[in-house]
N, C-alpha and C. Protein backbone atom coordinates (compact mmCIF):
# COMPACT_ATOMS: atom_id res chain seq x y z
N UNK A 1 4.61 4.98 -18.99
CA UNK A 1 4.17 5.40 -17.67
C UNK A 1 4.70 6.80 -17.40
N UNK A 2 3.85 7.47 -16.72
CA UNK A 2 3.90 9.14 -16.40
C UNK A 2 5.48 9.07 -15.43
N UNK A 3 6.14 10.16 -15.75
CA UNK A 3 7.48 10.04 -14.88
C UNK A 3 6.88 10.15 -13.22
N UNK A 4 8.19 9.23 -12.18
CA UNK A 4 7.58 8.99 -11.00
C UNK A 4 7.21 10.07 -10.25
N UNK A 5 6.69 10.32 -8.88
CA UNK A 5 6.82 10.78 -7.81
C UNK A 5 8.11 11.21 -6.94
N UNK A 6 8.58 12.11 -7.39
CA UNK A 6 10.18 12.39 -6.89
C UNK A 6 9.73 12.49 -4.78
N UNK A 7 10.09 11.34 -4.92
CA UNK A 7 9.59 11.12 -2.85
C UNK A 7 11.21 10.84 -2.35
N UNK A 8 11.56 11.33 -1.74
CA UNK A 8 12.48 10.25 -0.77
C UNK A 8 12.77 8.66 -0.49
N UNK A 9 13.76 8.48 -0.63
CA UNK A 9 13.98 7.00 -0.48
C UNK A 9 14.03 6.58 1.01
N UNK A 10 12.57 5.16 1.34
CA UNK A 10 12.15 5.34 2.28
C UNK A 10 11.61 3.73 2.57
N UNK A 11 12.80 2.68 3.45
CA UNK A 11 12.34 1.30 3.42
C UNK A 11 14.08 0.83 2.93
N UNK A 12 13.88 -0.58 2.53
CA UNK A 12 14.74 -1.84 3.12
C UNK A 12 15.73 -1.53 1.80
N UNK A 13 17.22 -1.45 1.95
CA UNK A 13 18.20 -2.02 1.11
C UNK A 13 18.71 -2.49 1.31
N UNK A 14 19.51 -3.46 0.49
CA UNK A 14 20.51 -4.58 0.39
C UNK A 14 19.76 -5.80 0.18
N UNK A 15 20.53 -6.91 1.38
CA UNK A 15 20.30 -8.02 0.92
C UNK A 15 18.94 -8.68 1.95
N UNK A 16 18.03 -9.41 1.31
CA UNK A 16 17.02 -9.87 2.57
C UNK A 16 17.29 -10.96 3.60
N UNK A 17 16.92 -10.57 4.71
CA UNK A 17 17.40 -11.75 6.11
C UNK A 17 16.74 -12.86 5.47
N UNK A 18 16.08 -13.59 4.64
CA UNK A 18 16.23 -14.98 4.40
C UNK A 18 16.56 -14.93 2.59
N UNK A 19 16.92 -16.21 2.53
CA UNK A 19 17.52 -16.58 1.08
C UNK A 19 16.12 -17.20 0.46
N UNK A 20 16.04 -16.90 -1.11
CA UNK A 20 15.09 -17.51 -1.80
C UNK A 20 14.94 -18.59 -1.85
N UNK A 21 13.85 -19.04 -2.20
CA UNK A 21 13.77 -20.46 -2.53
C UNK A 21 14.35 -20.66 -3.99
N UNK A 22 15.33 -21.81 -3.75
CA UNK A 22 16.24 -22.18 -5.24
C UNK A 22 15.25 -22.26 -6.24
N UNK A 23 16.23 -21.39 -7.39
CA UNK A 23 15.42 -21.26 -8.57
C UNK A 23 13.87 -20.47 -9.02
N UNK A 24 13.80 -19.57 -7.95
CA UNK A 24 12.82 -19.04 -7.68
C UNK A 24 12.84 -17.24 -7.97
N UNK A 25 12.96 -17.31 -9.43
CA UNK A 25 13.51 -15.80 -9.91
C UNK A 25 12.43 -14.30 -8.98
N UNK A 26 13.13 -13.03 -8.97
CA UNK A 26 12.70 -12.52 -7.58
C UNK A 26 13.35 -12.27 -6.11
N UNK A 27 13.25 -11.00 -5.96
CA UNK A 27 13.58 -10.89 -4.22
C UNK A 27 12.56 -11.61 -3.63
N UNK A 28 11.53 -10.87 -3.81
CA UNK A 28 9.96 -11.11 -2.97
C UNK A 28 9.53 -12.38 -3.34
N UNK A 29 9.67 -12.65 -4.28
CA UNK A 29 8.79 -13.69 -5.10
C UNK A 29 9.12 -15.00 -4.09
N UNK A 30 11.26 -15.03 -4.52
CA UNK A 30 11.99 -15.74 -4.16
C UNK A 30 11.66 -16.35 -2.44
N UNK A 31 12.03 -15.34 -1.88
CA UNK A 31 11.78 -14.88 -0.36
C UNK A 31 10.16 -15.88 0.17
N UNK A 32 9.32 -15.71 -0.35
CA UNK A 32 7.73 -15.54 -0.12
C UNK A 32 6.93 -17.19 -1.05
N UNK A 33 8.42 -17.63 -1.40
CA UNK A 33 7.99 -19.04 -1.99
C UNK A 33 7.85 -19.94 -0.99
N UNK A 34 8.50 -19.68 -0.26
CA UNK A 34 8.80 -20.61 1.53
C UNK A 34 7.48 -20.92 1.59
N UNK A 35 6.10 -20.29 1.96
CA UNK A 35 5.26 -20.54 2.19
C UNK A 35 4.38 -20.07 0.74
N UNK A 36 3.90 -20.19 -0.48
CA UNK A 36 3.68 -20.52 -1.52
C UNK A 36 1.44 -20.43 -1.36
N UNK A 37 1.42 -21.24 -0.38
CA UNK A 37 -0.11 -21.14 -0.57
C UNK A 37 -0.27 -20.47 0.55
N UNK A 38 0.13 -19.46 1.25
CA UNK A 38 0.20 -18.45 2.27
C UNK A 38 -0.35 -17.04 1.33
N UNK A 39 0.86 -16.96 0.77
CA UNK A 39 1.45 -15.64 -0.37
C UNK A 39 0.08 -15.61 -1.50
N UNK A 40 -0.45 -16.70 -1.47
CA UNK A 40 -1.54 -17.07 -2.74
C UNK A 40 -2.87 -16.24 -2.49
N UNK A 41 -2.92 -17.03 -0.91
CA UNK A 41 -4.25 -16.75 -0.07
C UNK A 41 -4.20 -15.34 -0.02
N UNK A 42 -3.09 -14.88 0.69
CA UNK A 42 -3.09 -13.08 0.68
C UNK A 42 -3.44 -12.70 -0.53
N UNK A 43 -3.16 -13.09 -1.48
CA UNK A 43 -3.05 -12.33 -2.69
C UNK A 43 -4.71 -12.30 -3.50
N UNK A 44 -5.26 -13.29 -2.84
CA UNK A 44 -6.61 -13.66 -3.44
C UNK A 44 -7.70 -12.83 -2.57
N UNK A 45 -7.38 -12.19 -1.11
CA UNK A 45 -7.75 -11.37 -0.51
C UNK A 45 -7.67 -9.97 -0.80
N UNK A 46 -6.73 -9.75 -0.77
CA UNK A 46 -6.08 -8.46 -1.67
C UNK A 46 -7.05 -7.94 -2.90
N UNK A 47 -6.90 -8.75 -3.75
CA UNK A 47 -7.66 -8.67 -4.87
C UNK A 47 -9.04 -8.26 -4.76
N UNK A 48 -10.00 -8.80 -3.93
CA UNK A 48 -11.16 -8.77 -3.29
C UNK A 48 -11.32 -7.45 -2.92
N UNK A 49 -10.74 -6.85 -2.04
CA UNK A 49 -10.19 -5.33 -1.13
C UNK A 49 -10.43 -4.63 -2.69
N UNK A 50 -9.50 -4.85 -3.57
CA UNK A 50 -8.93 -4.04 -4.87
C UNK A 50 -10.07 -3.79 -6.31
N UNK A 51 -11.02 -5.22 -6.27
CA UNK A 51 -11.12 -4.83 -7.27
C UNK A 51 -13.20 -5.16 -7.34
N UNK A 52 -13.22 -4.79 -6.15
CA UNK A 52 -14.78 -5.06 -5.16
C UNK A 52 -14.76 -3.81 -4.29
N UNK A 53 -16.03 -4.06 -3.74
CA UNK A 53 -16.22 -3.27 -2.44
C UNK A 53 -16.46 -1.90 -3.10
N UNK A 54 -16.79 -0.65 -1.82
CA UNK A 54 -18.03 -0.15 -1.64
C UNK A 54 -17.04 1.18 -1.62
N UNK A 55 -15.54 1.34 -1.77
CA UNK A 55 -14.24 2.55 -0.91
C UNK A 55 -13.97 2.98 -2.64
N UNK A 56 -14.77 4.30 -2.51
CA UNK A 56 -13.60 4.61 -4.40
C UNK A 56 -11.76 4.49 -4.65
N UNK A 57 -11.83 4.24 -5.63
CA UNK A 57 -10.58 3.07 -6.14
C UNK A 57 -9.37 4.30 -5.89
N UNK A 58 -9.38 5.89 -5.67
CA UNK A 58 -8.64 6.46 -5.58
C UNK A 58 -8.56 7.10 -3.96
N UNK A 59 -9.59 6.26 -3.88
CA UNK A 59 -9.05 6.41 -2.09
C UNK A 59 -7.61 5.57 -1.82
N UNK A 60 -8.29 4.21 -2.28
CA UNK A 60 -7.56 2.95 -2.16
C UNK A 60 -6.09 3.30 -2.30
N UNK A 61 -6.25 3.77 -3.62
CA UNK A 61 -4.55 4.31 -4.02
C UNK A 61 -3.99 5.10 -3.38
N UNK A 62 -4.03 6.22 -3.11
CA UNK A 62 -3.74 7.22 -1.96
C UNK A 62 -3.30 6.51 -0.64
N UNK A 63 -4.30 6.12 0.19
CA UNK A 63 -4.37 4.89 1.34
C UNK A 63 -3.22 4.11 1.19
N UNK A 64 -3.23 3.54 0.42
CA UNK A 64 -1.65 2.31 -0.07
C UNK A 64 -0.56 3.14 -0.32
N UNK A 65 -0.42 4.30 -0.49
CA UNK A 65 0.97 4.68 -0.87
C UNK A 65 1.60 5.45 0.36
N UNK A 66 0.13 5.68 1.16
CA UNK A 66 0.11 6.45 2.60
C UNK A 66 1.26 5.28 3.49
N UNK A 67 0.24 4.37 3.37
CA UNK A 67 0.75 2.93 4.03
C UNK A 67 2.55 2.85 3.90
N UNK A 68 2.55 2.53 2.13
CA UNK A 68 4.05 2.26 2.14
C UNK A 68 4.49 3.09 2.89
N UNK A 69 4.66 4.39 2.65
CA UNK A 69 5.37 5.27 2.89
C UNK A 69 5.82 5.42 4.20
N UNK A 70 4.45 5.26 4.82
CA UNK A 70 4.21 5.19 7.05
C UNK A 70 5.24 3.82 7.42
N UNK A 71 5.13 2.37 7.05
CA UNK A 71 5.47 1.48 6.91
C UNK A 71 7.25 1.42 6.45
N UNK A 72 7.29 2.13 5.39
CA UNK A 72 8.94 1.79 4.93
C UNK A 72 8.71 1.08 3.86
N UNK A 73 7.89 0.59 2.87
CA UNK A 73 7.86 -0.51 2.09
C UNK A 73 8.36 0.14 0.95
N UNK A 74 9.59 -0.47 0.00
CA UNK A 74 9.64 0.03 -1.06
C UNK A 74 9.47 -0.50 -1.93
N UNK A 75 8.67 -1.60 -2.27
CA UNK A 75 8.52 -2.51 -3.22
C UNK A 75 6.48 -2.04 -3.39
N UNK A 76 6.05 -1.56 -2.26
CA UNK A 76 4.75 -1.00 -2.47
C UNK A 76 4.57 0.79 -3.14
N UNK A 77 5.86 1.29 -2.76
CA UNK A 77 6.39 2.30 -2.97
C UNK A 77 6.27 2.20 -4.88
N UNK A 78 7.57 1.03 -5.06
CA UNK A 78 7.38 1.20 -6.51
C UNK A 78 6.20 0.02 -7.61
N UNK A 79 4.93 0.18 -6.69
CA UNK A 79 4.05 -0.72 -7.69
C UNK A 79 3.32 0.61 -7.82
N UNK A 80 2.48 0.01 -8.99
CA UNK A 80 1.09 0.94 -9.37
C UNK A 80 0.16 -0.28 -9.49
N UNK A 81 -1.07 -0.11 -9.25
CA UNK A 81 -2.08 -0.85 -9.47
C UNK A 81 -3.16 -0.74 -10.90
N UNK A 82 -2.78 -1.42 -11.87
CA UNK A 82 -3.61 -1.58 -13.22
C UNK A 82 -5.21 -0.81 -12.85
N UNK A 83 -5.53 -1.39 -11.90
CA UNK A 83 -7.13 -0.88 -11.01
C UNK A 83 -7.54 0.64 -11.01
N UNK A 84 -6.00 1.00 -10.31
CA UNK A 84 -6.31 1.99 -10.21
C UNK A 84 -5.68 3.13 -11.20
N UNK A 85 -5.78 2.88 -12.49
CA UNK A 85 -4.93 3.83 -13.52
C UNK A 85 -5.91 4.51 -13.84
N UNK A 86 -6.06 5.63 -14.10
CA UNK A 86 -6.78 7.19 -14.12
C UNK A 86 -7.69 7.59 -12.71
N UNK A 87 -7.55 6.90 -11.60
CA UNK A 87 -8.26 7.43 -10.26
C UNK A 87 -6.74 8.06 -9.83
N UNK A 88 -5.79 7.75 -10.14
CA UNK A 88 -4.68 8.53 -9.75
C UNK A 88 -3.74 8.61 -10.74
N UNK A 89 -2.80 9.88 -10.72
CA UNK A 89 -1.39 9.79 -11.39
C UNK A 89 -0.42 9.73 -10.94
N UNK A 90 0.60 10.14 -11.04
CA UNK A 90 1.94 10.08 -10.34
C UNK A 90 2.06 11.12 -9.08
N UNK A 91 1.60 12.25 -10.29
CA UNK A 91 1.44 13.56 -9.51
C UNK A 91 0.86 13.62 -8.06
N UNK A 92 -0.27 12.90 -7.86
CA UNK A 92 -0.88 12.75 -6.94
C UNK A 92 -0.16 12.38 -5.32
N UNK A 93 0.76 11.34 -5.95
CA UNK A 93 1.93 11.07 -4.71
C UNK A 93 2.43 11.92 -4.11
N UNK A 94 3.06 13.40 -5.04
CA UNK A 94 3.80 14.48 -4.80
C UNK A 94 3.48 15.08 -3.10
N UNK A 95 2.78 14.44 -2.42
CA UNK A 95 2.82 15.76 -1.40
C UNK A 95 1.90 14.10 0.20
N UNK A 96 1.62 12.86 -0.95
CA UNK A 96 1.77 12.13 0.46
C UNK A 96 2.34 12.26 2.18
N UNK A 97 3.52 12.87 1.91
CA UNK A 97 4.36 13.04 3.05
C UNK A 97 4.09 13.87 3.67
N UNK A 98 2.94 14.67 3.27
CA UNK A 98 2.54 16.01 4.30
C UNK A 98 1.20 16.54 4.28
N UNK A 99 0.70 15.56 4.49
CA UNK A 99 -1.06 15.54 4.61
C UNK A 99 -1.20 16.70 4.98
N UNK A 100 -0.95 17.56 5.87
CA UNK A 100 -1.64 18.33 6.54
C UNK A 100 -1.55 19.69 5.60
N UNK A 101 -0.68 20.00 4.83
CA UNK A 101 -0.32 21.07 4.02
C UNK A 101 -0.17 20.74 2.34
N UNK A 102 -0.82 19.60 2.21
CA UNK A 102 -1.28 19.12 0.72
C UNK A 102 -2.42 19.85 0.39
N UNK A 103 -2.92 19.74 -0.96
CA UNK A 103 -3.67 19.96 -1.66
C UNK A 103 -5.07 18.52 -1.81
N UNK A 104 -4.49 17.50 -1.09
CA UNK A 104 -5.39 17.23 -0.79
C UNK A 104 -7.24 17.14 -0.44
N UNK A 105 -8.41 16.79 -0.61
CA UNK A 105 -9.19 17.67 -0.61
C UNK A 105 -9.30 16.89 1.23
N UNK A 106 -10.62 17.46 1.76
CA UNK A 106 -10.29 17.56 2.93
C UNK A 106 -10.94 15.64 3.40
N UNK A 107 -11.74 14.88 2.42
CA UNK A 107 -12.43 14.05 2.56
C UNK A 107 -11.13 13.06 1.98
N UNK A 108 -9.67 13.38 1.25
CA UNK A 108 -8.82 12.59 1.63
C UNK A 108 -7.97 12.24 2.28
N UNK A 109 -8.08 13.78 2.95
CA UNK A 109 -7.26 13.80 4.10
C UNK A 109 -7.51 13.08 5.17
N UNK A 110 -9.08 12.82 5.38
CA UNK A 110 -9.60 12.35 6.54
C UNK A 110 -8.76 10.99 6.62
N UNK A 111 -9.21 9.96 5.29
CA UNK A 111 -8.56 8.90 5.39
C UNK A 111 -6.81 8.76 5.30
N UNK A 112 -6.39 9.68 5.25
CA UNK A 112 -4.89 9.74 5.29
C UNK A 112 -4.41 9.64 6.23
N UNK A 113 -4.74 10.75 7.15
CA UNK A 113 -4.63 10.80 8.33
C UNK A 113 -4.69 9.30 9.29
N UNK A 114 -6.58 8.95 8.90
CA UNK A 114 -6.56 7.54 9.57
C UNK A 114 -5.46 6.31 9.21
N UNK A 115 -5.46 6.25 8.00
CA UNK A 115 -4.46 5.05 7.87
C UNK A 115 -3.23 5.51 8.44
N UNK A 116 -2.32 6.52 8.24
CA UNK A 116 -0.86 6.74 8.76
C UNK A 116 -1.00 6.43 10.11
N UNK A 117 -2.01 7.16 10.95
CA UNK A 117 -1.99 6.79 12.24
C UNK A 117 -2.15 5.19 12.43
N UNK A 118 -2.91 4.26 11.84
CA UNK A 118 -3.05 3.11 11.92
C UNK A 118 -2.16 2.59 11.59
N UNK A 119 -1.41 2.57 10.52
CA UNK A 119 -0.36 1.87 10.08
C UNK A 119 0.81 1.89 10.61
N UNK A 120 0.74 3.41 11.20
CA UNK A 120 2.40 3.28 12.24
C UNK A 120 1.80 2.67 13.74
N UNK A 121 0.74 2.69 14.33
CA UNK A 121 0.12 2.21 15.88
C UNK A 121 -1.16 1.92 15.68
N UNK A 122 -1.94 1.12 15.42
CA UNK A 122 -3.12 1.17 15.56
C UNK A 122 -3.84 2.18 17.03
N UNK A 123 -3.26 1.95 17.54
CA UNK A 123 -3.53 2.21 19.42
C UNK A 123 -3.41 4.02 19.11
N UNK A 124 -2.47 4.27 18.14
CA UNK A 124 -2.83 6.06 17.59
C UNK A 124 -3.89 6.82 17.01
N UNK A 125 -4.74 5.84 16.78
CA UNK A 125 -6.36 6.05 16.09
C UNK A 125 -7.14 6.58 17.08
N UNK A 126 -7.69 7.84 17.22
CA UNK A 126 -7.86 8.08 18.30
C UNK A 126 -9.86 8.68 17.98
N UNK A 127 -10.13 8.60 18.25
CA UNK A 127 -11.54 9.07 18.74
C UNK A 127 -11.95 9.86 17.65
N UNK A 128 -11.58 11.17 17.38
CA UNK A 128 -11.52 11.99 16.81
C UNK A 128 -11.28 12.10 15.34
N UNK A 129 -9.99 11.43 14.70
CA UNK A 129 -9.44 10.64 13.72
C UNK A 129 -10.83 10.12 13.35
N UNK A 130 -11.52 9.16 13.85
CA UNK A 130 -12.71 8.26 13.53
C UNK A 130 -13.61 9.23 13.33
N UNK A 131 -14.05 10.09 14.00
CA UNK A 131 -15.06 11.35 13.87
C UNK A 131 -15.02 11.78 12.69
N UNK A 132 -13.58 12.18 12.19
CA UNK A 132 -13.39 13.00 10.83
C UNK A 132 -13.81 12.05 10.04
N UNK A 133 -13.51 10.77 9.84
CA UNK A 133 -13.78 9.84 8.89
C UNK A 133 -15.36 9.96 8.62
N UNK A 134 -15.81 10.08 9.82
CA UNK A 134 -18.06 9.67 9.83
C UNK A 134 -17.94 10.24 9.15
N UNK A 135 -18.02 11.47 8.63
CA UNK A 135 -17.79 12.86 8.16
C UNK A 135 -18.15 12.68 6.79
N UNK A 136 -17.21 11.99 6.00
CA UNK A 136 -17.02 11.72 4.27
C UNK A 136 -17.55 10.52 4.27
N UNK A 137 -17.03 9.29 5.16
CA UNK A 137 -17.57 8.05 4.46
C UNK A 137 -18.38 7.20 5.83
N UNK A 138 -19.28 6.16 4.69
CA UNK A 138 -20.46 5.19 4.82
C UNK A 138 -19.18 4.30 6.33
N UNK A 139 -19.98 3.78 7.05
CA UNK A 139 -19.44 2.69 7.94
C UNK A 139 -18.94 1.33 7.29
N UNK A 140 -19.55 0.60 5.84
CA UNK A 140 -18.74 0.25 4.97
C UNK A 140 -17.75 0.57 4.81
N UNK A 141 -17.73 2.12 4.21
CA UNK A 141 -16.43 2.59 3.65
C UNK A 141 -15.66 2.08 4.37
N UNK A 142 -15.60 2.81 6.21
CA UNK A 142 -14.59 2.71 6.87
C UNK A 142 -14.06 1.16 7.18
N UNK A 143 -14.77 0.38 7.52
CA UNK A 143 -14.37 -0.58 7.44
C UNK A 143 -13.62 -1.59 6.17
N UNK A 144 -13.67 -0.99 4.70
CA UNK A 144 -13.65 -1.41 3.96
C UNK A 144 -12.21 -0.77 4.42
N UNK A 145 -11.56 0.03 4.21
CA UNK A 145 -10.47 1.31 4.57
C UNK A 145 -9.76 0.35 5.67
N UNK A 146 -10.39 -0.05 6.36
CA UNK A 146 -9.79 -0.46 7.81
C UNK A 146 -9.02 -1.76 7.18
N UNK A 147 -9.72 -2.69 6.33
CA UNK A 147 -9.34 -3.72 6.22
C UNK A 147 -7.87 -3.93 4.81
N UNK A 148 -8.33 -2.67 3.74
CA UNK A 148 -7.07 -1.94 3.47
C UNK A 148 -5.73 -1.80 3.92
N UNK A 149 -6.16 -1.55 4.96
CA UNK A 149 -5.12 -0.82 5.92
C UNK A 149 -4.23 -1.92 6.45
N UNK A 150 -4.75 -2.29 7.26
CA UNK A 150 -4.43 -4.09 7.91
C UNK A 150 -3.49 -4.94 6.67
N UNK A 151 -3.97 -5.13 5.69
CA UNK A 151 -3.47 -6.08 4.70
C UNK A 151 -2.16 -5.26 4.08
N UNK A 152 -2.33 -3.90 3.34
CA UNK A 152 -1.42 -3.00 3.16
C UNK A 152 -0.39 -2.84 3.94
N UNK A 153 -0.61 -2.92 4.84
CA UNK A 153 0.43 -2.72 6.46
C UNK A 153 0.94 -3.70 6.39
N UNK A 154 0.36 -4.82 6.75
CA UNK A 154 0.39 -5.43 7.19
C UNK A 154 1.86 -6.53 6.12
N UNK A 155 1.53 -6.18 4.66
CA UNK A 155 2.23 -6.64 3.43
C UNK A 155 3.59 -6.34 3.43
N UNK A 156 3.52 -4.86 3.47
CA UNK A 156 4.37 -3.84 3.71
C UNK A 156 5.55 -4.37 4.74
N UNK A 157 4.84 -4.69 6.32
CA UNK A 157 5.81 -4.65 7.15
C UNK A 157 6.63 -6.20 6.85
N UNK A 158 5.81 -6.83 6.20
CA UNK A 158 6.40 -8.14 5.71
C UNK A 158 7.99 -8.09 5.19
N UNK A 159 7.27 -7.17 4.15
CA UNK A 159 8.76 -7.09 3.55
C UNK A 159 10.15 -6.36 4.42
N UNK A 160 9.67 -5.08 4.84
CA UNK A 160 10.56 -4.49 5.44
C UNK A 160 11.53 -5.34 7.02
N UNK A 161 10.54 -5.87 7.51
CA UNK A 161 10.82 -7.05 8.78
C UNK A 161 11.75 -8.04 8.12
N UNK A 162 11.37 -8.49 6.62
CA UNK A 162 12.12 -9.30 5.85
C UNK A 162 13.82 -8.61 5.18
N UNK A 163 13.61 -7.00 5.29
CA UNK A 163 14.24 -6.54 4.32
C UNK A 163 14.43 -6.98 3.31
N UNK A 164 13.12 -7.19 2.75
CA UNK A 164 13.11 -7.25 0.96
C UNK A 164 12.73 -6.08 0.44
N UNK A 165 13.82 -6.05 -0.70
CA UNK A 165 13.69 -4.48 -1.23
C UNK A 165 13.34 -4.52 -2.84
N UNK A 166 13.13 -4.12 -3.52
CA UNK A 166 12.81 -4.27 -5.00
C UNK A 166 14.32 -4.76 -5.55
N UNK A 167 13.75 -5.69 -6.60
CA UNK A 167 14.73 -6.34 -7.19
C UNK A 167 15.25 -4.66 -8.62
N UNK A 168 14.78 -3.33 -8.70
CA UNK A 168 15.02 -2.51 -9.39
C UNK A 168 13.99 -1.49 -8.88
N UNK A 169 14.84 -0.27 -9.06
CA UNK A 169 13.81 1.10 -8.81
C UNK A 169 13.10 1.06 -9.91
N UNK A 170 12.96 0.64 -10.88
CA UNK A 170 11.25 0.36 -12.00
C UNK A 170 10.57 0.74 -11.73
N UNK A 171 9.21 1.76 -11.89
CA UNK A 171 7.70 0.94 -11.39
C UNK A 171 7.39 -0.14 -11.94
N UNK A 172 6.95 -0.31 -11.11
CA UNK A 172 5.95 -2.14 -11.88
C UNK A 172 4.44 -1.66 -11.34
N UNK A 173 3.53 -1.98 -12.86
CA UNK A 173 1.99 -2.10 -12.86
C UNK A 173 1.52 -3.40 -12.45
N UNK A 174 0.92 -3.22 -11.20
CA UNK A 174 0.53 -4.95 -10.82
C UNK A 174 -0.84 -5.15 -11.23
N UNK A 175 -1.08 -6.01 -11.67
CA UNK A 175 -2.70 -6.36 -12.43
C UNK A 175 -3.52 -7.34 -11.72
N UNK A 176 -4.11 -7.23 -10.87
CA UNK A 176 -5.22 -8.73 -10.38
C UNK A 176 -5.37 -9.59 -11.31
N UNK A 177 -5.69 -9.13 -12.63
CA UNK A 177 -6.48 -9.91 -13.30
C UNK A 177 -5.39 -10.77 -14.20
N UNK A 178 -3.83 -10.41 -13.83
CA UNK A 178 -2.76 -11.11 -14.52
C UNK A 178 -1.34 -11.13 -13.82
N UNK A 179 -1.66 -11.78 -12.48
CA UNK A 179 -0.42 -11.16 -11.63
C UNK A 179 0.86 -12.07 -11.66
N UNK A 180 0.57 -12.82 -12.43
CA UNK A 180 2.46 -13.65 -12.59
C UNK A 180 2.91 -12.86 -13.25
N UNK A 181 2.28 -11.75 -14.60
CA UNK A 181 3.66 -11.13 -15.28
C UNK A 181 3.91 -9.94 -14.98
């Protein structure tokens, strides 16, 4: 794997406010066994979002790392998505943190913009934000983006609310199509 994204360390350390389920190797895993066909269902949704639909796959990626980053998640921080290997590199992360003065092109910015604002307030999405979006993408798209967003966030704040933090600064490649290993 391409060396990381030198970003700031940004989201949950130490130990997580609940204990694993015994014998249940994993922070997250451990943590997120409690409810078992919860964690499943998300994950079978997810997949759907990831590896379907109508939003190019390097939006997606961008969007999700926007998310962690807005969010605090560092366990989304250090995944890569199998899906999305050559729609993005590492490199690409390099400048997440500052949409406005990235290199970015301007049709990813649009959605950058939208998700950060969504992901830190929905209620910050403002009129305009949505305007820029008509702009580059289909009403699919956006909604496809929207629902991204929601689940990404939404994953994200899981953990951080949980303070679950990566069981190692690693990346880990997560695969739909093989996600126990």
């Amino acid at each position: 794997m391409a060396e990381r994204a030198l970003l700031p360390l940004i989201g949950p350390v130490g130990e997580p406010r609940l204990e694993a389920v015994p014998g249940v190797p994993g922070t997250f895993s451990g943590v997120m066994a409690w409810r078992q066909d919860l964690t499943d269902k998300f994950f079978e949704l997810y997949a759907m979002v990831w590896t379907g639909g109508v939003l190019d796959v390097r939006i997606k990626d961008l969007a999700r790392m926007k998310i962690a980053r807005t969010v605090g998640c560092r366990i989304c921080q250090n995944t890569r998505f199998k899906v999305a290997e050559g729609a993005t590199v590492e490199h690409d992360y390099d400048e997440i943190d500052n949409i406005e003065t990235s290199s970015y092109t301007d049709r990813e910015k649009a959605a950058l913009r939208y998700v950060q604002a969504f992901a830190a307030n929905a209620a910050l999405v403002t009129d305009e934000i949505v305007e820029d979006l008509r702009r580059y993408y289909s009403p699919a798209e956006i909604v496809e983006l929207t629902i991204l967003t929601a689940l990404a966030g939404g994953f994200g704040s899981i953990n951080v609310a949980l303070n679950i933090a990566p069981d190692d600064e690693e990346l880990h490649v997560f695969d739909f199509a093989d996600p126990v290993s």
